[in-house]
PDB file of N, CA and C in Angstrom:
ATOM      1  N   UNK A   1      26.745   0.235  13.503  1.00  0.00           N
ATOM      2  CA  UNK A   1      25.345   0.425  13.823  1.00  0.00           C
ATOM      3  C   UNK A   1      24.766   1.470  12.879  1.00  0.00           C
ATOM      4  N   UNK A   2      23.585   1.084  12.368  1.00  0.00           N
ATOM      5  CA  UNK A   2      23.066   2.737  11.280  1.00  0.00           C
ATOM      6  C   UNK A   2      22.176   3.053  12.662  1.00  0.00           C
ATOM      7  N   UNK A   3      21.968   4.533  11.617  1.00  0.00           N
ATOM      8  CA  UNK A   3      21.593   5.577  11.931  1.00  0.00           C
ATOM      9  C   UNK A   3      19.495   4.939  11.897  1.00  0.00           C
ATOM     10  N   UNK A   4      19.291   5.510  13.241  1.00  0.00           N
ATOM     11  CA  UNK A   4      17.548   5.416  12.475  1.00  0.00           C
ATOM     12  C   UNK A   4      17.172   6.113  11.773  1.00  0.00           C
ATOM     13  N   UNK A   5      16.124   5.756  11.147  1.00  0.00           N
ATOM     14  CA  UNK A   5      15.528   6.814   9.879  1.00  0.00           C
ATOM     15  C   UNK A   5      14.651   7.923  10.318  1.00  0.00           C
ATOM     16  N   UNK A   6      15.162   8.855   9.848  1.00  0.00           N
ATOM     17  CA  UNK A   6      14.493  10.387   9.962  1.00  0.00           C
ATOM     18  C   UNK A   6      12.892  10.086  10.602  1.00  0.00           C
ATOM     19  N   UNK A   7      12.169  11.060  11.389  1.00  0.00           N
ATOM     20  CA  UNK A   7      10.979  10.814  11.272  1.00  0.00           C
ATOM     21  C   UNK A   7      10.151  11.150  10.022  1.00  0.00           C
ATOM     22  N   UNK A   8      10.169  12.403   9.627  1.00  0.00           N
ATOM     23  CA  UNK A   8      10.028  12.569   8.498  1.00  0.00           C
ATOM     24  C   UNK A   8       9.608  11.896   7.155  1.00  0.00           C
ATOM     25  N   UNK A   9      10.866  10.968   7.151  1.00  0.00           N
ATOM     26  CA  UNK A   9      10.802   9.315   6.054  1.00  0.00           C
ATOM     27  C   UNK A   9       9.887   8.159   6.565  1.00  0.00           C
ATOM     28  N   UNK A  10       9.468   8.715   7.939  1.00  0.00           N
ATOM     29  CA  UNK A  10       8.881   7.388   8.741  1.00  0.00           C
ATOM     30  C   UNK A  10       7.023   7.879   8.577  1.00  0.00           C
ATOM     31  N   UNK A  11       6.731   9.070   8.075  1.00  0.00           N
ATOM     32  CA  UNK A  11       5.608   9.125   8.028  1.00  0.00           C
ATOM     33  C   UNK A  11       4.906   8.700   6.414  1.00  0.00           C
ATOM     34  N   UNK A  12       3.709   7.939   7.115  1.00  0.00           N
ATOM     35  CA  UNK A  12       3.348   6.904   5.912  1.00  0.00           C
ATOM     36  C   UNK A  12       2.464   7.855   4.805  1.00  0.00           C
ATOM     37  N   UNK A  13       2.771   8.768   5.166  1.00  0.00           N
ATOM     38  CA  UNK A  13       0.915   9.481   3.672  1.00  0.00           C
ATOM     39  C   UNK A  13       2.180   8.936   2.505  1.00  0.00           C
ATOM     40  N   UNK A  14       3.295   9.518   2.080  1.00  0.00           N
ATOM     41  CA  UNK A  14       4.171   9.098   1.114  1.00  0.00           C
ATOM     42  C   UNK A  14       3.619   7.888   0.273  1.00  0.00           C
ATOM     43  N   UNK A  15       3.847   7.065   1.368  1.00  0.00           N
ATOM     44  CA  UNK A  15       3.284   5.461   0.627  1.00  0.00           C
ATOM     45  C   UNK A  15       1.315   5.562   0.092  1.00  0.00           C
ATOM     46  N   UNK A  16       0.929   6.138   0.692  1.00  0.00           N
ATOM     47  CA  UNK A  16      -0.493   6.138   0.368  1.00  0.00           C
ATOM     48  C   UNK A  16      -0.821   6.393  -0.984  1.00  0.00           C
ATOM     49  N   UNK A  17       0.066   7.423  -1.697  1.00  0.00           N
ATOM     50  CA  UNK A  17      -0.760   7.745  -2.871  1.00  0.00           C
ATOM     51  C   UNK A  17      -0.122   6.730  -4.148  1.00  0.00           C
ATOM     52  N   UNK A  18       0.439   5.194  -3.345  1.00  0.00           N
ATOM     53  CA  UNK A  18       0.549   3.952  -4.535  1.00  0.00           C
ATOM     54  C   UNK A  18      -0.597   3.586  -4.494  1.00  0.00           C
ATOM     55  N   UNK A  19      -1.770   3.622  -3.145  1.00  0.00           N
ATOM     56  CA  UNK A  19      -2.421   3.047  -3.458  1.00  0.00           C
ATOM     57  C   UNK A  19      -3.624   3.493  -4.049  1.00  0.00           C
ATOM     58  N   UNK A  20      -3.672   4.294  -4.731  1.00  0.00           N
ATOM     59  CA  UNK A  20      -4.419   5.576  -5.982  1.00  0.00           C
ATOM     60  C   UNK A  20      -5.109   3.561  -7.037  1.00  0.00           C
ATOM     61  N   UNK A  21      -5.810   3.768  -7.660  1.00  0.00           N
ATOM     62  CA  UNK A  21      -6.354   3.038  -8.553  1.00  0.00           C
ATOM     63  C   UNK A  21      -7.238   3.479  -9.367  1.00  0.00           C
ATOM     64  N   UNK A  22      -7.808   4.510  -9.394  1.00  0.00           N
ATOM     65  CA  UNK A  22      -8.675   4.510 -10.483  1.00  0.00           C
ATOM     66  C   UNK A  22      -8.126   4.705 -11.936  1.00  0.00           C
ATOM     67  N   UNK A  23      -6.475   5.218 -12.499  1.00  0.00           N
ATOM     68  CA  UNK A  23      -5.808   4.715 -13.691  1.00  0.00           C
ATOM     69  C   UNK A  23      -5.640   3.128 -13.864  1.00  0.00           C
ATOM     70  N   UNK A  24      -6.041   2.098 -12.989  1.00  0.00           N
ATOM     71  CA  UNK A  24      -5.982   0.885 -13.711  1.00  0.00           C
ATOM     72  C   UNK A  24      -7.090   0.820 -14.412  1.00  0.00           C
ATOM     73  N   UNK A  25      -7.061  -0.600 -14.789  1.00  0.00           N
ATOM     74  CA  UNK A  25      -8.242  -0.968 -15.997  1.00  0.00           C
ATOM     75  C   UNK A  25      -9.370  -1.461 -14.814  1.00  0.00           C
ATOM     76  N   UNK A  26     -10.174  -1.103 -15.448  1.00  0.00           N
ATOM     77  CA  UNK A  26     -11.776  -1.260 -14.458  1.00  0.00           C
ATOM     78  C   UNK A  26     -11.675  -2.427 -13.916  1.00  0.00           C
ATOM     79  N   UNK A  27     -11.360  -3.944 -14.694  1.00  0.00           N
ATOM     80  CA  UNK A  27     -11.290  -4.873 -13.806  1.00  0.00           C
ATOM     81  C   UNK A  27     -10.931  -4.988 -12.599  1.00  0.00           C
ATOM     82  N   UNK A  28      -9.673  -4.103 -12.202  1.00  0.00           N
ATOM     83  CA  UNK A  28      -9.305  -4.367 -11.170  1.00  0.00           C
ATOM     84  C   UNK A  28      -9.085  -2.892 -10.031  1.00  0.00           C
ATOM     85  N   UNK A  29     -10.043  -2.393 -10.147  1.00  0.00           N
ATOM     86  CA  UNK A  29     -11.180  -1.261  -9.221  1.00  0.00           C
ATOM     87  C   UNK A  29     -11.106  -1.640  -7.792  1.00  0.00           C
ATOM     88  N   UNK A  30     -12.252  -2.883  -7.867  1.00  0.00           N
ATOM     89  CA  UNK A  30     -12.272  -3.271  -6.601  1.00  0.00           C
ATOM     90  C   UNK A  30     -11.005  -3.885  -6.233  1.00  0.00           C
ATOM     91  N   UNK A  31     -10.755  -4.572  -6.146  1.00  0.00           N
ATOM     92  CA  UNK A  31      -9.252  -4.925  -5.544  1.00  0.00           C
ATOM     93  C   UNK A  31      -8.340  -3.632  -5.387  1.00  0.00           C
ATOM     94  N   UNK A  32      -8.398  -3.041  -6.264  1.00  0.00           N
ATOM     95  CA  UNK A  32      -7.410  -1.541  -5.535  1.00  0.00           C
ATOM     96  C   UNK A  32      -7.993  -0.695  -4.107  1.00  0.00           C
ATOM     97  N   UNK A  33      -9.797  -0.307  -4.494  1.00  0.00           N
ATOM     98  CA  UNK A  33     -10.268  -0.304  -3.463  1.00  0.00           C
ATOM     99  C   UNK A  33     -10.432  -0.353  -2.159  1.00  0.00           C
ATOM    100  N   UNK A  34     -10.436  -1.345  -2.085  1.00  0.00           N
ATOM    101  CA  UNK A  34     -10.713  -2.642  -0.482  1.00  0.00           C
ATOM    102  C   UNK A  34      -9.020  -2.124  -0.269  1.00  0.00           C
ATOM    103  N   UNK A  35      -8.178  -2.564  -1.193  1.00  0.00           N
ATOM    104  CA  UNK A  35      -6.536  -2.628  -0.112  1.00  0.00           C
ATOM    105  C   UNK A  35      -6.134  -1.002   0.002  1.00  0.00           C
ATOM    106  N   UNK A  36      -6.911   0.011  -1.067  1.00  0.00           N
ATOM    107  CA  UNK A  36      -6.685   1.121  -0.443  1.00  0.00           C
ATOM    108  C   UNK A  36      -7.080   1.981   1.090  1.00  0.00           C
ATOM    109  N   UNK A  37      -8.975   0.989   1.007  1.00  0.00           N
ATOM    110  CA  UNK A  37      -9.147   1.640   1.910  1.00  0.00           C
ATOM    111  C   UNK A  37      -8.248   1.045   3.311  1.00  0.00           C
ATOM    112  N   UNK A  38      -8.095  -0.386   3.264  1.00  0.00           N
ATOM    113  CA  UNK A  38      -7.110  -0.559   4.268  1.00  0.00           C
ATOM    114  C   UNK A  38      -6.300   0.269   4.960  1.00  0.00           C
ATOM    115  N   UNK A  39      -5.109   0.183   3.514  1.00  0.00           N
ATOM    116  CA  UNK A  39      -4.326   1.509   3.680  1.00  0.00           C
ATOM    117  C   UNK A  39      -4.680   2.536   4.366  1.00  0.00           C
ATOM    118  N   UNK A  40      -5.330   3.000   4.116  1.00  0.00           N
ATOM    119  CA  UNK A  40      -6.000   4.438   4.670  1.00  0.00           C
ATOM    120  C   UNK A  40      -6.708   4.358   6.367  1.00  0.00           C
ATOM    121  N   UNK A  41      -7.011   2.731   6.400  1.00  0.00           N
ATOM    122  CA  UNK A  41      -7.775   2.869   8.018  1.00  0.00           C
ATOM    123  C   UNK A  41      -6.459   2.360   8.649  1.00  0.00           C
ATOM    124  N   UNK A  42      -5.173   1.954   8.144  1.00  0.00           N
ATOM    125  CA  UNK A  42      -4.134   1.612   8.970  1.00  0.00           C
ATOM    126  C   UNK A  42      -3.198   3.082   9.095  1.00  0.00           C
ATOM    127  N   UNK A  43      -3.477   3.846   8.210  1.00  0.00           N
ATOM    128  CA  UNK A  43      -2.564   4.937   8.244  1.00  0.00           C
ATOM    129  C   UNK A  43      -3.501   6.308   9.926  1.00  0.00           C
ATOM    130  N   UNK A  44      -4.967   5.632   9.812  1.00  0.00           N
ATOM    131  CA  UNK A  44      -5.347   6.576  10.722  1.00  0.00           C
ATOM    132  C   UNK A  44      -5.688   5.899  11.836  1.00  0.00           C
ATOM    133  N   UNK A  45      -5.746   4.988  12.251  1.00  0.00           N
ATOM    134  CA  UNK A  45      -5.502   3.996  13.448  1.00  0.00           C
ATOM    135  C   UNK A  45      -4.446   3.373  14.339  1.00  0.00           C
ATOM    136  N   UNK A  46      -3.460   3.620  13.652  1.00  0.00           N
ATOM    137  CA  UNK A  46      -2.176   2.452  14.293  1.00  0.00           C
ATOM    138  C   UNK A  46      -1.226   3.643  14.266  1.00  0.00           C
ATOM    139  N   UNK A  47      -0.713   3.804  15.850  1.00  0.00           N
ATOM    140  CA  UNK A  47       0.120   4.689  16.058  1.00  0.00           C
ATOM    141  C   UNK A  47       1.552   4.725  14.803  1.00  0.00           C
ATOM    142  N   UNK A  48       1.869   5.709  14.627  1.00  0.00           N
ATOM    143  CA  UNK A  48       3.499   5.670  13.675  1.00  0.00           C
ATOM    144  C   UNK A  48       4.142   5.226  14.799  1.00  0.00           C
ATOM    145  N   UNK A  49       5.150   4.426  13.846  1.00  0.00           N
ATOM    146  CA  UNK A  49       6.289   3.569  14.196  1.00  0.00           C
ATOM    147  C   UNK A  49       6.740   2.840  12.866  1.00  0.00           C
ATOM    148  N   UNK A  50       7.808   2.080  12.950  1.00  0.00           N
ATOM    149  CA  UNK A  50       8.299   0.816  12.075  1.00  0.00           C
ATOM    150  C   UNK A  50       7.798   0.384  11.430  1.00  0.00           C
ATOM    151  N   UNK A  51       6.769  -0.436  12.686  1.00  0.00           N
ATOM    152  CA  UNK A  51       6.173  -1.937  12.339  1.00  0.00           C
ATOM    153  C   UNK A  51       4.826  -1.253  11.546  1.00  0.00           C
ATOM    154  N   UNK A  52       3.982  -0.144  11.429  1.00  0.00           N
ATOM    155  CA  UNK A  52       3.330   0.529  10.806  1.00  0.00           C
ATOM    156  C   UNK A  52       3.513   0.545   9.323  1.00  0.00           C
ATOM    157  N   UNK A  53       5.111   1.206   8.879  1.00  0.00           N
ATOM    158  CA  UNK A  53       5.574   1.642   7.617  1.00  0.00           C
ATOM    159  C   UNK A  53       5.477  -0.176   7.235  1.00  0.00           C
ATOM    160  N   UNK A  54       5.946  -0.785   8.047  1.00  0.00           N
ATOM    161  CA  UNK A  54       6.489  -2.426   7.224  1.00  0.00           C
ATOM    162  C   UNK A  54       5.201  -2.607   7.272  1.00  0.00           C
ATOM    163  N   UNK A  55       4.285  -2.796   7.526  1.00  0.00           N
ATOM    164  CA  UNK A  55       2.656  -3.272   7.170  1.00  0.00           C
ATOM    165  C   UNK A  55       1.969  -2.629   5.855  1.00  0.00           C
ATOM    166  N   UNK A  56       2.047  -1.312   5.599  1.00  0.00           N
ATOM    167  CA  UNK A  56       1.787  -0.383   4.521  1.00  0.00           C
ATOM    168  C   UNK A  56       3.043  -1.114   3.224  1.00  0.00           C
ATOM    169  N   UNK A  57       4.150  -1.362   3.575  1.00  0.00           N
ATOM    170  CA  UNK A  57       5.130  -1.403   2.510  1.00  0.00           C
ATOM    171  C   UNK A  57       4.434  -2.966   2.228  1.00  0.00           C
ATOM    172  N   UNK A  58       4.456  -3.869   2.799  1.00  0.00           N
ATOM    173  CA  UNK A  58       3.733  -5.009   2.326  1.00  0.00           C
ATOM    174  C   UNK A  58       2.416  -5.242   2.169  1.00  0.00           C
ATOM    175  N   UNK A  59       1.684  -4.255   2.691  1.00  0.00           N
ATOM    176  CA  UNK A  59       0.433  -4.286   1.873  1.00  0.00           C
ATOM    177  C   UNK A  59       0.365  -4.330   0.320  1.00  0.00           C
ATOM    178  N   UNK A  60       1.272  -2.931   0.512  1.00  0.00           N
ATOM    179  CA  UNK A  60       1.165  -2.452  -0.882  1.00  0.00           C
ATOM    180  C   UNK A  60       1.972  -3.330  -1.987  1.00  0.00           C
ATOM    181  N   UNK A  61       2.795  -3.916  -1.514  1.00  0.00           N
ATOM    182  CA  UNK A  61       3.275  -5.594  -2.419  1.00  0.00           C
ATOM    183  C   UNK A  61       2.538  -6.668  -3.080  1.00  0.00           C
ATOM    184  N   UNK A  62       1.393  -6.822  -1.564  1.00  0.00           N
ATOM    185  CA  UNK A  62       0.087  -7.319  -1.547  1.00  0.00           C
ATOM    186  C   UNK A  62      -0.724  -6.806  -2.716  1.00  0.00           C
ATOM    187  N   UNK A  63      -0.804  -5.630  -2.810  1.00  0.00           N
ATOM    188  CA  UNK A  63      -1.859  -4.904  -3.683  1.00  0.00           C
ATOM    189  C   UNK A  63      -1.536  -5.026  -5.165  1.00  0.00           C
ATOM    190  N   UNK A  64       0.320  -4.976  -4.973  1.00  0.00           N
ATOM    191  CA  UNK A  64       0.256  -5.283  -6.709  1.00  0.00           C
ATOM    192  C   UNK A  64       0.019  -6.310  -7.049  1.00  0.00           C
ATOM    193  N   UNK A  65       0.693  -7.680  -6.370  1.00  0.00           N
ATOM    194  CA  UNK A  65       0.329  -8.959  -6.761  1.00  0.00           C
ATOM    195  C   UNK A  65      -0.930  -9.289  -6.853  1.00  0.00           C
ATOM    196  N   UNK A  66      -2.098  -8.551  -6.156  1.00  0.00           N
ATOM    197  CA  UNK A  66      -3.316  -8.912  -6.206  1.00  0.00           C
ATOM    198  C   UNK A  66      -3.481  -8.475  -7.908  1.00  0.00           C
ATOM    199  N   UNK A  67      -3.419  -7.296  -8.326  1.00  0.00           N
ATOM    200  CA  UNK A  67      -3.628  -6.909  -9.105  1.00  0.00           C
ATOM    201  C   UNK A  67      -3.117  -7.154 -10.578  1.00  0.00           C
ATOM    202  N   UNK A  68      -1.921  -8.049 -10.138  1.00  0.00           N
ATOM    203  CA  UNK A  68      -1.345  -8.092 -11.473  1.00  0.00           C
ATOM    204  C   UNK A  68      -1.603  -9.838 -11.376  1.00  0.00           C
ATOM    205  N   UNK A  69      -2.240 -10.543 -10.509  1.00  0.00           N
ATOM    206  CA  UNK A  69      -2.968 -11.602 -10.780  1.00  0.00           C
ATOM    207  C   UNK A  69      -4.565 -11.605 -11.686  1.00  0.00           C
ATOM    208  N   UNK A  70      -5.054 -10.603 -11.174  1.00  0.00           N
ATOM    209  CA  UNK A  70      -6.349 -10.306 -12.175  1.00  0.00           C
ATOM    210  C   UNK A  70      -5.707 -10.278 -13.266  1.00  0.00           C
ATOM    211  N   UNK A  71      -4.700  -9.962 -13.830  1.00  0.00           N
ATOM    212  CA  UNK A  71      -4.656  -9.005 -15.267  1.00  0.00           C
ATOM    213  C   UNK A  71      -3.825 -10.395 -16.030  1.00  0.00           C
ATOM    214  N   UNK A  72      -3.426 -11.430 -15.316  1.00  0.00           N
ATOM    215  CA  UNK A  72      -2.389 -12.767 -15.761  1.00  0.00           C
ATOM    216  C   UNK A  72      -2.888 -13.197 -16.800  1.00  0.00           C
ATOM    217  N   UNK A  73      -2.345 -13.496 -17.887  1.00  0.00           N
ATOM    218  CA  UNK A  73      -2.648 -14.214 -18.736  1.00  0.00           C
ATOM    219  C   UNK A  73      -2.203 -15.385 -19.181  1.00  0.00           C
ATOM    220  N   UNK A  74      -2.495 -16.784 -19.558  1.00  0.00           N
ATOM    221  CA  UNK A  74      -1.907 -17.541 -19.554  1.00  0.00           C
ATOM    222  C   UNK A  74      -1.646 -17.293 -20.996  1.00  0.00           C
ATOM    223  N   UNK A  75      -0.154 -17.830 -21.514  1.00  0.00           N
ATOM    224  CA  UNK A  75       0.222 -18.009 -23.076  1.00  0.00           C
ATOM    225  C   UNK A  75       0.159 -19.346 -23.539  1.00  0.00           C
TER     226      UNK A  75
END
């Protein structure tokens, strides 16, 4: 059986500052935006727990693929 994870490791600001955007390229602003502010209204709304961190960790999966779909280029 493991061990649960520290509370400590379980608090989400950590994950928040991936979702920083204003070093991308301007195109893709808004899209960092919108899934940051998400981020940010799920980090101050939804009690800590688990299922919290796993929503933030796949957001933020969400956020790159969004982002690195704007930037795709076809060859």
């Amino acid at each position: 059986m493991t061990e649960p994870p520290r509370p400590d490791l379980l608090h989400s600001h950590g994950i928040l500052q991936f979702f920083a955007y204003e070093h991308f390229p301007p195109e893709t602003h808004e899209v960092g935006r919108m899934f940051g502010e998400l981020a940010q209204w799920i980090e101050s709304s939804i009690p800590s727990n688990m299922q919290k961190w796993a929503a933030l960790e796949k957001l933020l999966e969400s956020k790159d693929c969004a982002v690195r779909a704007l930037l795709f280029r076809r060859e």
